[in-house]
Protein backbone atom coordinates (compact mmCIF):
# COMPACT_ATOMS: atom_id res chain seq x y z
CA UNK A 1 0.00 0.00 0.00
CA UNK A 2 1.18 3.31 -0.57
CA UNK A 3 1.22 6.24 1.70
CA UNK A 4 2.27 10.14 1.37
CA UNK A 5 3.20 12.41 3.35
CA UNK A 6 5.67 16.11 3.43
CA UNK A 7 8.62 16.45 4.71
CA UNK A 8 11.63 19.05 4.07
CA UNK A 9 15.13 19.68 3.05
CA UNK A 10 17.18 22.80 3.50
CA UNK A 11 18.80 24.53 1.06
CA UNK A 12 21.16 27.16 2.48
CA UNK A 13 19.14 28.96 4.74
CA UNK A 14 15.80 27.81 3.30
CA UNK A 15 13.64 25.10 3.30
CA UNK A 16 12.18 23.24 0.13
CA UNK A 17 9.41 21.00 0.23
CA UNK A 18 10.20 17.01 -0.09
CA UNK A 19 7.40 14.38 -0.83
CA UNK A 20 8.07 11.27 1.12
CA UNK A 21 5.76 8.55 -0.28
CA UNK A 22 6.15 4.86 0.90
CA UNK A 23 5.07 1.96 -0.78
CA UNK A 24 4.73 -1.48 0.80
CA UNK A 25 4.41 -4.39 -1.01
CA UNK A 26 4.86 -8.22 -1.49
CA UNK A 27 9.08 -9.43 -2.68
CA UNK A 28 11.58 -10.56 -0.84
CA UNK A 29 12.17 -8.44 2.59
CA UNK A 30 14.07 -5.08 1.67
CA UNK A 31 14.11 -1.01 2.82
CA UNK A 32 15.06 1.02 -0.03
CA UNK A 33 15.34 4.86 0.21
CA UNK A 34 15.97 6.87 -3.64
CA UNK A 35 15.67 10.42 -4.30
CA UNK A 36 18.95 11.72 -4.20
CA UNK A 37 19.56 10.86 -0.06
CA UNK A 38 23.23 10.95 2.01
CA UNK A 39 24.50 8.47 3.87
CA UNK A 40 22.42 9.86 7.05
CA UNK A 41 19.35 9.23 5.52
CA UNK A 42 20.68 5.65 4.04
CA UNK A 43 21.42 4.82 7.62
CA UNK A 44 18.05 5.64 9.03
CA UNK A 45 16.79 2.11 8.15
CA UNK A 46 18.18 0.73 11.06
CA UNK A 47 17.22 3.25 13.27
CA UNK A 48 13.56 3.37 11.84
CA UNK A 49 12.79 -0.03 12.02
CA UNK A 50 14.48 -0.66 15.37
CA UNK A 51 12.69 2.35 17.05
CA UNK A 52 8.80 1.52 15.29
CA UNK A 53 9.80 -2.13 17.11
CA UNK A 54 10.45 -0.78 20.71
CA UNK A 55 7.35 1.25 20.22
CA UNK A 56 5.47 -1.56 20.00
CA UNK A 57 4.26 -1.82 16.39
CA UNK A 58 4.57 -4.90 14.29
CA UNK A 59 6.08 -4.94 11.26
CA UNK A 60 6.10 -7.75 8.82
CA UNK A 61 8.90 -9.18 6.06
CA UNK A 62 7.71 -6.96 3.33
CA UNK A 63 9.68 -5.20 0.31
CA UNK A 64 9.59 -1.45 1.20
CA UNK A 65 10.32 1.41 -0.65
CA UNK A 66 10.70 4.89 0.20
CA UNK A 67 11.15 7.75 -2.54
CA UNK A 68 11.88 11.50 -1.64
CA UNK A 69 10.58 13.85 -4.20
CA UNK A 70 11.86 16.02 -6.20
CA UNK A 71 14.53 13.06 -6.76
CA UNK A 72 17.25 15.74 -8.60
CA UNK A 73 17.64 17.50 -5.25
CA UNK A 74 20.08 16.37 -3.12
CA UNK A 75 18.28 15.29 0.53
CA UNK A 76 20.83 15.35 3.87
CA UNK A 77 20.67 14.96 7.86
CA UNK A 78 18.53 12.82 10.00
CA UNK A 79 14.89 14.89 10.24
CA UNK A 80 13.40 12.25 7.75
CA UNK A 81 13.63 9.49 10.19
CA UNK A 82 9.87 10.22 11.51
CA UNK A 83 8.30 11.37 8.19
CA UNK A 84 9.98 7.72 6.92
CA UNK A 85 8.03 6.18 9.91
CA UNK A 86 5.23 7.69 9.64
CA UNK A 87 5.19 7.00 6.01
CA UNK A 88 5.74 3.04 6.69
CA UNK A 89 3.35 3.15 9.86
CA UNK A 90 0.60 4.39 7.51
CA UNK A 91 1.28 1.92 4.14
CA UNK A 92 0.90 -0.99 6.78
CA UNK A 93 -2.74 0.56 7.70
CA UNK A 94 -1.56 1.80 11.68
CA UNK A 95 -2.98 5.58 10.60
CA UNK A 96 -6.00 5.32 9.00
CA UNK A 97 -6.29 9.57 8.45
CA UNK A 98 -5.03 10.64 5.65
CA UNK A 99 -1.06 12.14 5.48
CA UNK A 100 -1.17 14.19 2.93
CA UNK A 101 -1.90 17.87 4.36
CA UNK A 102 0.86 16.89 7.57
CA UNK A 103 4.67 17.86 7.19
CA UNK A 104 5.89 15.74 9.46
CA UNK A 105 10.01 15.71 10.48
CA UNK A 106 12.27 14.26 13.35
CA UNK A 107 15.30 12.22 14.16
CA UNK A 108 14.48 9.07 15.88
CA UNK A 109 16.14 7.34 18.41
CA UNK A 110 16.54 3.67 18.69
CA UNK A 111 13.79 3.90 21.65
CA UNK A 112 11.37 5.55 19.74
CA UNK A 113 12.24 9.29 21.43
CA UNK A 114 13.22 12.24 18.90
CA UNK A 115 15.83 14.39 19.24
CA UNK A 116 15.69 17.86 17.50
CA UNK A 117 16.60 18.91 14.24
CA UNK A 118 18.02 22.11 12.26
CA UNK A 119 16.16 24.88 10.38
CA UNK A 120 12.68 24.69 12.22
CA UNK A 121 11.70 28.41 11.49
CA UNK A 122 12.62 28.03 7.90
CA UNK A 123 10.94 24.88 7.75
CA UNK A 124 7.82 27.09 8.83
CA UNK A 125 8.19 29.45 6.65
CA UNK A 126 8.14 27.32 3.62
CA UNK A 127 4.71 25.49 5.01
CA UNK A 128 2.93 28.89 5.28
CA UNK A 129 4.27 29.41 1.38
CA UNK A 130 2.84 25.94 0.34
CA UNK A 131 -0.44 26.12 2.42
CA UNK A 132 0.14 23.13 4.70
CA UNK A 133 -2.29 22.68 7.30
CA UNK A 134 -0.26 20.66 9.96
CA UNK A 135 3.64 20.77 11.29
CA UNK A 136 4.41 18.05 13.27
CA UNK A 137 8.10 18.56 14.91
CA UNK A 138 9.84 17.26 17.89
CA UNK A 139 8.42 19.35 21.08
CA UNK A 140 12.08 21.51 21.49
CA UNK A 141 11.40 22.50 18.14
CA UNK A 142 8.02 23.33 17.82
CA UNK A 143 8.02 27.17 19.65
CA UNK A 144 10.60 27.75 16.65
CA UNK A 145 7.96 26.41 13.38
CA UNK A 146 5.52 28.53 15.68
CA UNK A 147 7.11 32.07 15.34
CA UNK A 148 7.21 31.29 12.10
CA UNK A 149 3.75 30.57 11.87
CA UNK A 150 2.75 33.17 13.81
CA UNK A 151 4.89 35.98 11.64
CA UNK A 152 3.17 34.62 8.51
CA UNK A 153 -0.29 34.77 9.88
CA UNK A 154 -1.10 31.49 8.82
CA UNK A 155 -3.40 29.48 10.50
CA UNK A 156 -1.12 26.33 10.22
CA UNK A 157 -1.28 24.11 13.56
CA UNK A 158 1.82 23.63 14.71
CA UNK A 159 1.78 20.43 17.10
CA UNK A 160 5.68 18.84 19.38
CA UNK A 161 6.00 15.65 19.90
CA UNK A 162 8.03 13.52 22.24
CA UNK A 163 7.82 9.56 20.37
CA UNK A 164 7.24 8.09 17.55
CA UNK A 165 3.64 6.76 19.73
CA UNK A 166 3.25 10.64 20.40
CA UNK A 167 3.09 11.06 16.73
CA UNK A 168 0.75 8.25 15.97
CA UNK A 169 -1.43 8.84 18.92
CA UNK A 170 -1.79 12.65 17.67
CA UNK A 171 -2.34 11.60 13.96
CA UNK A 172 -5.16 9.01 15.00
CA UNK A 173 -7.07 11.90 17.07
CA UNK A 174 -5.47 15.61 16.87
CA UNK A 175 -7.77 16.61 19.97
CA UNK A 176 -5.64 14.75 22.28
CA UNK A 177 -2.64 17.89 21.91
CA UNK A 178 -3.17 21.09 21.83
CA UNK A 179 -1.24 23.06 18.99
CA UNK A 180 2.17 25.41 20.14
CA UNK A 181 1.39 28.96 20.24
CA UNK A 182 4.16 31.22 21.20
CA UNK A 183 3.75 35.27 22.14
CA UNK A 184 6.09 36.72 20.09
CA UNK A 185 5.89 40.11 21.18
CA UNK A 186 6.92 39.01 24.61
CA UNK A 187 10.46 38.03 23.22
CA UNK A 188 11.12 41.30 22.06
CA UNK A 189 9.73 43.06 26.22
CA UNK A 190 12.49 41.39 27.49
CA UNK A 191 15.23 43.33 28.36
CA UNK A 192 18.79 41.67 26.58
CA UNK A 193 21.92 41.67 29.05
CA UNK A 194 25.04 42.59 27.47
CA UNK A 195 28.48 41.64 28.94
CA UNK A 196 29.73 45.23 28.85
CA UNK A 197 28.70 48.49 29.33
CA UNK A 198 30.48 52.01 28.01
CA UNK A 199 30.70 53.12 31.61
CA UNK A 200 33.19 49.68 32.40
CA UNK A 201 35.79 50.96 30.11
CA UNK A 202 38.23 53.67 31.42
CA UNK A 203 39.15 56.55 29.31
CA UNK A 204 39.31 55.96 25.09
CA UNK A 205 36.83 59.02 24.70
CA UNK A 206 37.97 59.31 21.24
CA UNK A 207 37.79 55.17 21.07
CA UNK A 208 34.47 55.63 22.24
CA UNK A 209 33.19 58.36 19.65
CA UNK A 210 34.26 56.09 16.82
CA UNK A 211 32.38 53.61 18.54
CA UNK A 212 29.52 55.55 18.61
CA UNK A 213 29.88 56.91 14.80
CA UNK A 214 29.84 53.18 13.67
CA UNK A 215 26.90 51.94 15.43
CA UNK A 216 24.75 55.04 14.03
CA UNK A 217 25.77 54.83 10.51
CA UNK A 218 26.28 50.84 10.58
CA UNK A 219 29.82 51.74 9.78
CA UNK A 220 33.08 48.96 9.51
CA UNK A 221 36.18 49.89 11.94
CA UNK A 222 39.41 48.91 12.76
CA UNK A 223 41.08 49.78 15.84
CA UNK A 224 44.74 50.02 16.11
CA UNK A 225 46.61 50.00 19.36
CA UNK A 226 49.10 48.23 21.72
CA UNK A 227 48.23 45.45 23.71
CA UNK A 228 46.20 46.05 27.27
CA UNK A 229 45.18 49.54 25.39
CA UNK A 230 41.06 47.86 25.59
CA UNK A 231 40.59 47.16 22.21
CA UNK A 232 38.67 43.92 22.15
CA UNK A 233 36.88 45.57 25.28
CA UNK A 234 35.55 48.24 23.29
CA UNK A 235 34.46 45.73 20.47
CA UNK A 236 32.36 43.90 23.03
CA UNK A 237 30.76 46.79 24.39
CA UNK A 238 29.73 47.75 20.73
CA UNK A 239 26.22 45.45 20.47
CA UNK A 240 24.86 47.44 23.79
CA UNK A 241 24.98 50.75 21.91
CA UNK A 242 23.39 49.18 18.60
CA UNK A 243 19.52 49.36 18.11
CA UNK A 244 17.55 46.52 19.02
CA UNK A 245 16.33 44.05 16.27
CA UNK A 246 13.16 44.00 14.85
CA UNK A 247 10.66 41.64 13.93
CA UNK A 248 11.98 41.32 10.55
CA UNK A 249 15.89 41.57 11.38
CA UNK A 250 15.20 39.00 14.11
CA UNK A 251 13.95 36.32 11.85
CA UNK A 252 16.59 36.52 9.10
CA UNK A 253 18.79 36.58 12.10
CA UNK A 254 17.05 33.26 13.75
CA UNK A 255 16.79 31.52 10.73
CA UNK A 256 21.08 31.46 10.02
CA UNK A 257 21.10 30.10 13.53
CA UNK A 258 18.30 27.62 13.31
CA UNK A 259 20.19 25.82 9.92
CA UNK A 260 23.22 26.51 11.34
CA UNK A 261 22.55 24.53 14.96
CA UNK A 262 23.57 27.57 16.97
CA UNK A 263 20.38 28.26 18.88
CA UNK A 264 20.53 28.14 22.79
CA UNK A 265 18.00 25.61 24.17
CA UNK A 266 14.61 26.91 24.88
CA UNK A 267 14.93 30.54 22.92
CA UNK A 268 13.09 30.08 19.82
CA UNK A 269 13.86 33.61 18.65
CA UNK A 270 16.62 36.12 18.52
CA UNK A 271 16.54 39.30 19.49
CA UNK A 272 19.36 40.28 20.65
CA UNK A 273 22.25 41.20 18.09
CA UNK A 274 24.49 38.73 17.30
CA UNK A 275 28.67 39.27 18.24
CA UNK A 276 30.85 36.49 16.43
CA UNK A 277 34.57 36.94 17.52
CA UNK A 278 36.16 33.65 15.46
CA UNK A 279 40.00 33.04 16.34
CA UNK A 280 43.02 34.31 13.88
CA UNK A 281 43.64 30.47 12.77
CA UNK A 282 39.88 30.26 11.50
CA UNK A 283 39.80 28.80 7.97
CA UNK A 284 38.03 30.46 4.99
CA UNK A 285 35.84 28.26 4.45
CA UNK A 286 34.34 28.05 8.12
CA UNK A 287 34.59 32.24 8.05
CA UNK A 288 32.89 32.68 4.42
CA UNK A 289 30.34 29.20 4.72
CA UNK A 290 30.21 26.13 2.59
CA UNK A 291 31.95 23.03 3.30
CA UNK A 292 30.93 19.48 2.20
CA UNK A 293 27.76 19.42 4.13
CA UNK A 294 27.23 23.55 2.98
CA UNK A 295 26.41 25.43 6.62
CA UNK A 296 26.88 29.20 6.93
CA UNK A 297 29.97 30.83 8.30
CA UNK A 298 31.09 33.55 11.17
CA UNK A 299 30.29 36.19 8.66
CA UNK A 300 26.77 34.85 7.84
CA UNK A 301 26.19 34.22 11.40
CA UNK A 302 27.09 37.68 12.33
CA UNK A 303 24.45 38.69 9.77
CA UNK A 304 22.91 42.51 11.63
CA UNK A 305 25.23 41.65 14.26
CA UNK A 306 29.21 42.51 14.75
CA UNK A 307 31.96 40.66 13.52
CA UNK A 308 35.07 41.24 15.61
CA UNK A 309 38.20 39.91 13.68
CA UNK A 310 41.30 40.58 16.75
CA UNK A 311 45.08 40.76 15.91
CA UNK A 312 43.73 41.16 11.94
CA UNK A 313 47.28 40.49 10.60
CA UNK A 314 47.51 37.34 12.26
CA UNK A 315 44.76 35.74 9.87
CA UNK A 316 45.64 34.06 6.67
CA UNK A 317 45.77 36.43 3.36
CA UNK A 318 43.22 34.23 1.93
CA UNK A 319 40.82 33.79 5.08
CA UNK A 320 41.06 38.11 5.00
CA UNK A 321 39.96 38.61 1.33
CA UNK A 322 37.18 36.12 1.53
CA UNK A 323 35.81 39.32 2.98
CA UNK A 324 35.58 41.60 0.26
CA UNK A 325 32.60 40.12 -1.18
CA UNK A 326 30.54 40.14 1.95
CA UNK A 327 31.49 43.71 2.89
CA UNK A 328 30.99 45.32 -0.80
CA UNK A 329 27.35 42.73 -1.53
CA UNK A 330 25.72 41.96 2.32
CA UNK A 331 25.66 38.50 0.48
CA UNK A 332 27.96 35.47 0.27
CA UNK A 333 28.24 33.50 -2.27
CA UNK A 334 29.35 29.47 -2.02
CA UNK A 335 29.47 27.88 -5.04
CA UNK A 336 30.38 23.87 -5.52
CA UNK A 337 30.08 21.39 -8.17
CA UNK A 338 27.04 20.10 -7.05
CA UNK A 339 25.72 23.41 -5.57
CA UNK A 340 25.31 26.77 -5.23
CA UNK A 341 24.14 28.32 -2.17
CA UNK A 342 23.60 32.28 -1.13
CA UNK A 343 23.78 33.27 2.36
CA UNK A 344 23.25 36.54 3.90
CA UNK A 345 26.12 38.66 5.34
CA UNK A 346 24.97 42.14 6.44
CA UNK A 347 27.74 42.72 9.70
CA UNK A 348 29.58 45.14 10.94
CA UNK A 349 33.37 44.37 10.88
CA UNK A 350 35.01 45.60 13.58
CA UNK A 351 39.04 44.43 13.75
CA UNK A 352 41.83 45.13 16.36
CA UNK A 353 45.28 45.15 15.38
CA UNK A 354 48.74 45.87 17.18
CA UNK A 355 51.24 48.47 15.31
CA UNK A 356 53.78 46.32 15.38
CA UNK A 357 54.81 42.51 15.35
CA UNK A 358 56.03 43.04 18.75
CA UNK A 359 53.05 44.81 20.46
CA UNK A 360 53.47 48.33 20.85
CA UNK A 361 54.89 50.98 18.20
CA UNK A 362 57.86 52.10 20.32
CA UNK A 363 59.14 51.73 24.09
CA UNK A 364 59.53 53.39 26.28
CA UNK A 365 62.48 54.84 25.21
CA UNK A 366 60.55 56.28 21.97
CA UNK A 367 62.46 53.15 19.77
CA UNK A 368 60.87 51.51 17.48
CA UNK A 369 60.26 47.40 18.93
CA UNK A 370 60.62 46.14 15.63
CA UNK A 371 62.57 47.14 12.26
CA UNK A 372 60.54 48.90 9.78
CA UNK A 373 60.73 46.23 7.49
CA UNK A 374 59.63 43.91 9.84
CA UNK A 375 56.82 46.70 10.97
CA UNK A 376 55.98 46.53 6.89
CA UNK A 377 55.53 42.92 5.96
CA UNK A 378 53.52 42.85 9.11
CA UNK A 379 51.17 45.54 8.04
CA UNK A 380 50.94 44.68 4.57
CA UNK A 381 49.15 41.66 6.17
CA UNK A 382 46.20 43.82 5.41
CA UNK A 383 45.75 44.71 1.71
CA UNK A 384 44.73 48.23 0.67
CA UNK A 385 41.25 46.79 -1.21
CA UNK A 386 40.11 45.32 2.54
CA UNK A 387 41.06 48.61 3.99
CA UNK A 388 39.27 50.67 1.60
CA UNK A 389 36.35 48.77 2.84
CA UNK A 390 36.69 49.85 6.58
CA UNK A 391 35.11 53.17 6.70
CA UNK A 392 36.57 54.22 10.35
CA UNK A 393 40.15 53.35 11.59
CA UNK A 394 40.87 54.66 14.62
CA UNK A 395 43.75 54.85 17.62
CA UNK A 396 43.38 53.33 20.56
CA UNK A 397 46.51 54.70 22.71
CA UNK A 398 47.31 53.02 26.03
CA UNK A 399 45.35 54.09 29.07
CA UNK A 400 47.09 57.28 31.12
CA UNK A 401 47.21 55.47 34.93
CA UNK A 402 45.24 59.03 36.05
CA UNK A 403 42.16 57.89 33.96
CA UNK A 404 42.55 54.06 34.88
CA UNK A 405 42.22 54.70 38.51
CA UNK A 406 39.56 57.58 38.09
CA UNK A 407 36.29 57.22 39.91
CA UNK A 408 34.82 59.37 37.63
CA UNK A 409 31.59 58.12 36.05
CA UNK A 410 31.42 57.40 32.41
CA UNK A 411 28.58 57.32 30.20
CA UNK A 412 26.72 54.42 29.79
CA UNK A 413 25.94 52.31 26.60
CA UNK A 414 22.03 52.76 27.45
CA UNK A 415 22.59 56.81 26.63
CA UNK A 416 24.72 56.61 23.65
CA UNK A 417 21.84 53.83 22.38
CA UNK A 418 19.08 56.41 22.67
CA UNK A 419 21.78 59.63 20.29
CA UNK A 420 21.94 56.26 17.71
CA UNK A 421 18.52 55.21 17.24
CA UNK A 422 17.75 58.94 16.67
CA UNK A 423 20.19 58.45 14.20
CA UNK A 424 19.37 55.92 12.67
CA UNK A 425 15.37 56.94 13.05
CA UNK A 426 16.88 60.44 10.74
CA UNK A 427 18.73 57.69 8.58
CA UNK A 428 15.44 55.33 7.45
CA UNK A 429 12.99 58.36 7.36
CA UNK A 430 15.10 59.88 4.75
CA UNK A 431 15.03 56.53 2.92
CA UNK A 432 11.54 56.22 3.21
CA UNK A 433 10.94 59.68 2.02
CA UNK A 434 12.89 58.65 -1.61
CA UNK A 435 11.17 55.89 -1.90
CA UNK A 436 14.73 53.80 -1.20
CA UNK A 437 14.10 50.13 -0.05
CA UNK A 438 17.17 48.00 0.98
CA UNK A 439 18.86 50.65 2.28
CA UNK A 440 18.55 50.88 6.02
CA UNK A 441 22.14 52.77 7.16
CA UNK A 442 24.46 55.11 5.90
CA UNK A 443 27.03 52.47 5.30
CA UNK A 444 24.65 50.71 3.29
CA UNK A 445 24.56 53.93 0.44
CA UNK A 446 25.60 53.14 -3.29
CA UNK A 447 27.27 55.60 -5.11
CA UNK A 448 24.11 57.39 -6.65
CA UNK A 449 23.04 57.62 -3.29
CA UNK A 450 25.96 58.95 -1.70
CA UNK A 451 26.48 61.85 -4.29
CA UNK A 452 22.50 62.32 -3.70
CA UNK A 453 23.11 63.07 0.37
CA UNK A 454 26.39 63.90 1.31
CA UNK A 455 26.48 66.73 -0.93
CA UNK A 456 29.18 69.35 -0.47
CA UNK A 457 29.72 73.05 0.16
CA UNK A 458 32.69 74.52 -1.82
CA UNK A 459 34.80 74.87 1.10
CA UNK A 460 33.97 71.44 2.30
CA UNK A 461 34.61 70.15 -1.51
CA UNK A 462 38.16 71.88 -1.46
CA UNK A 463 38.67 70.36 2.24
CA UNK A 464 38.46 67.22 0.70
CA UNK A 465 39.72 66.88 -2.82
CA UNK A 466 43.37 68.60 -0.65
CA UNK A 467 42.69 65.53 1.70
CA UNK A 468 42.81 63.16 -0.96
CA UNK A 469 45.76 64.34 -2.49
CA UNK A 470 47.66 64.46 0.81
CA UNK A 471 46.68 61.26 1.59
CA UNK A 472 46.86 58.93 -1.81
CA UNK A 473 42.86 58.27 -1.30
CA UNK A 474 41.31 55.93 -3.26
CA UNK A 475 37.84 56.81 -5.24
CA UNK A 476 36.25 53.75 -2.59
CA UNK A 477 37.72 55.79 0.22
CA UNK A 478 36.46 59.24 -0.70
CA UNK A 479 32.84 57.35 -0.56
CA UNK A 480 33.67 56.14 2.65
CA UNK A 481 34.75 59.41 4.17
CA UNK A 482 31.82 60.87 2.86
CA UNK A 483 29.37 58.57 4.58
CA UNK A 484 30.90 58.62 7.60
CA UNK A 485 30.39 62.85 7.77
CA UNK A 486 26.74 62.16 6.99
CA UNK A 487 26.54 59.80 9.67
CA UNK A 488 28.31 62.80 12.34
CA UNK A 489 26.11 65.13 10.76
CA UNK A 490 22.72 63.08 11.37
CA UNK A 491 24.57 62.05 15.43
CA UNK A 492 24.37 66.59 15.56
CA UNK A 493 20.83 66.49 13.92
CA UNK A 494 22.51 68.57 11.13
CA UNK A 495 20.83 68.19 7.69
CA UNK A 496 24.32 70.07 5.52
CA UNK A 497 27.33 68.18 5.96
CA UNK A 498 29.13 70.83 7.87
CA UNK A 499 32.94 71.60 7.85
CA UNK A 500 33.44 70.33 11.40
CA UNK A 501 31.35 66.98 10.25
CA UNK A 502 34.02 66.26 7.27
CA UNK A 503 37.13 66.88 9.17
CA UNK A 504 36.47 64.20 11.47
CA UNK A 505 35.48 62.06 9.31
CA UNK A 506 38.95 62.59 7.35
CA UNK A 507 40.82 61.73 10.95
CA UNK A 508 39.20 58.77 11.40
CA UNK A 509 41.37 57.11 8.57
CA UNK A 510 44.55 56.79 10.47
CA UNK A 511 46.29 53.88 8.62
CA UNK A 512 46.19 56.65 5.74
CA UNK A 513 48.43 59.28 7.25
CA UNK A 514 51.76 58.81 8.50
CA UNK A 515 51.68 55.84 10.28
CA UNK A 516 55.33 56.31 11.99
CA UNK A 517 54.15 59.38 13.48
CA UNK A 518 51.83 57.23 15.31
């Protein structure tokens, strides 16, 4: 007899539905799974047909075959183990309602328990797209297929289940469980903690403003400094001063995280931004995505979040220019023989870098710690096309012992949040007024856009073009220095880009002066 049922495979970040029909019939004894699976899904025959046994259902020495449909796309992991089961279960006439309208997924254990399984919202997202009327998930997934429900406005029921007799209790009478609703609007009233606050960090008020430039204009920065000077202090400090996420931003967020297996146990949304701080020997491929079994990387998973890259120069050249697509498209692209997969990438980059192979600049004698040429080969680390792409570099000098052991109270991150959603609130309503989708931040402007509002006075114009020429600018860094005095001028509620505006934004690109006066 032959049974149907949905199921569904992720593709990147999304989910695609997958027809699982099983057929039962007379031959010699045989399980037989086509359609393109892996070796995780070839596996699940023992774990099927031992776990249907310890839950007490009988199965006889029949030839059974299981195709997943559309057979030219490839099927992977171990969340078809219940659809498989529920599929067999039903051809041998133990469910006598019909399948068809359930998407059923889970891995099974050997005792019949389920265990949970990756990409739950997006696997509720694609249901609401192809009208399915029932989402049967393991019960630590199901407040995840719920938000997504509940975002779509769908009136999908959304049911978790603990066992494979869970499953075919509920599927014999649906009355017996209730179906998951979540209250999504209570994620978002809860206060997120972050691990540190503006007022912990002594001193750095310049630090601090660059900081606070980034975060309103969604800006990239590097920081350069000696060791101990609070660098990767003032990078963690940076998500507390960013605006919250919103609905939207907090399910493209959720979704990287639900493929990806990095959501913490009983959160079934994010909404707090995300900080990814990978280590210098990270590979490219786990930094950009992709890999045999394709999963998104630390720049997809710090997608509307901050990704801190410390000591820069000590990352591979390749691992570093991976980057340049991300930065200059908010998208990365993977692409293999057998597939091609898009992933979105809209961080902030925020790296920390010493001046020198041995730590500091000078000593304290005012001598340099390393030669210049070994001072050169250790910036040149960094090549001029990724730092063209960092809008901000700024100094981070070591801490004067008066301000470290000043009682003095700083300002704290929940003040400078407030002066950067008002700029960012100045940012999207002059979007909106343009009729400009996409764009959300300053840092996000094309070129037309840039030359449309950063406009110039003829002082300011002459400022600049003598700027460039003392400097060697690049065309890419003129933009950038731009957008950055747009994003001062919207922090001072100014609507002209003002003299005052430009000049800082021209000192914020320190690794383009002098560096030995440093």
């Amino acid at each position: 007899m032959l049974s149907q049922l949905s199921a569904a495979a992720l593709v990147g970040i999304d989910a695609l539905k997958v027809d699982v029909e099983t057929n039962v019939s007379g031959g010699l004894p045989s399980f037989t799974v086509v359609g393109l699976p892996d070796n995780a899904i070839r596996e699940s025959r023992e774990r099927i047909l031992t776990a249907i046994k310890n839950s007490g259902f009988q199965l006889p020495p029949k030839k059974i075959t299981v195709n997943l449909a559309p057979a030219d796309v490839k099927k992977e992991g171990t969340a078809f183990d219940l659809s498989i089961a529920i599929g067999l279960l039903g051809s041998l006439q133990e469910i006598d309602h019909r399948l068809e309208d359930s998407l059923i997924l889970g891995e099974l254990a050997l005792d019949g328990s389920l265990r949970r399984i990756n990409g739950a919202l997006s696997i509720g997202m694609m249901a609401a797209r192809e009208h399915i009327k029932r989402i049967i998930l393991p019960s630590v997934n199901a407040e995840e297929a719920a938000v997504a429900v509940a975002a779509s406005q769908s009136d999908i029921r959304v049911y978790g289940v603990d066992t494979l007799t869970d499953t075919v209790s509920l599927l014999r009478d649906s009355s017996i469980k209730s179906p998951v609703e979540v209250d999504v609007e209570g994620f978002f009233r809860e206060n997120p903690e972050y691990p540190v606050d503006f007022a912990d960090i002594k001193g750095q008020t310049t630090a601090k403003r660059a900081m606070e430039i980034a975060a309103a204009g969604g800006h990239n920065l590097i920081m350069i400094g000696p060791p101990g000077s609070g660098k990767t202090l003032l990078a963690k400090s940076l998500p507390g001063i960013l605006p919250p996420l919103n609905f939207e931003e907090s399910l493209e967020t959720t979704k990287i995280y639900s493929v990806a297996d990095k959501m913490q146990n009983g959160k079934p949304l994010m909404t707090r931004r995300p900080f990814r701080n990978p280590h210098h020997t990270t590979s490219n491929v786990a930094l950009i995505g992709g890999g045999a079994m394709a999963k998104p990387g630390e720049v997809s998973l710090a997608h509307n979040g901050v990704l801190f890259l410390d000591e820069l120069p000590e990352f591979t050249r390749n691992a570093l220019e991976v980057l340049r697509q991300p930065l200059e498209d908010n998208t990365v692209t993977v692409s293999r023989i057998s597939l091609t997969t898009t992933y979105p990438a809209c961080f902030m980059l925020v790296a920390a870098m010493n001046p020198s192979p041995a730590g500091a600049l000078k000593d304290d004698d005012g001598n340099l710690t390393a030669t210049p040429q070994q001072i050169q080969r250790y910036l040149s680390k960094i090549s001029g096309p990724l730092l063209d792409r960092i809008d901000i570099h700024i100094d981070v000098p070591k801490v004067d012992n008066q301000e470290l052991f000043s009682s003095a109270k700083a300002e704290r991150s929940e003040e400078v949040r407030k002066r950067v959603i008002r700029a960012r609130e100045i940012q999207a309503k002059r979007f909106a007024d343009n009729n400009i989708k996409g764009i959300h931040a300053n840092a996000q402007m094309n070129t037309r856009l840039i030359r449309k509002f950063c406009k110039l006075d003829k002082p300011c114009a002459d400022k600049l073009m003598d700027a460039m020429e003392r400097l060697n600018l690049s065309a890419r860094a003129h933009d950038r220095i731009l957008k950055v005095s747009r994003t001062i001028a919207d922090l001072d509620g100014s609507e002209p880009i003002e003299m005052k505006h430009l000049i800082q934004a021209i000192q914020y690109r320190s690794l383009d002066r002098d560096f030995w006066n440093y």
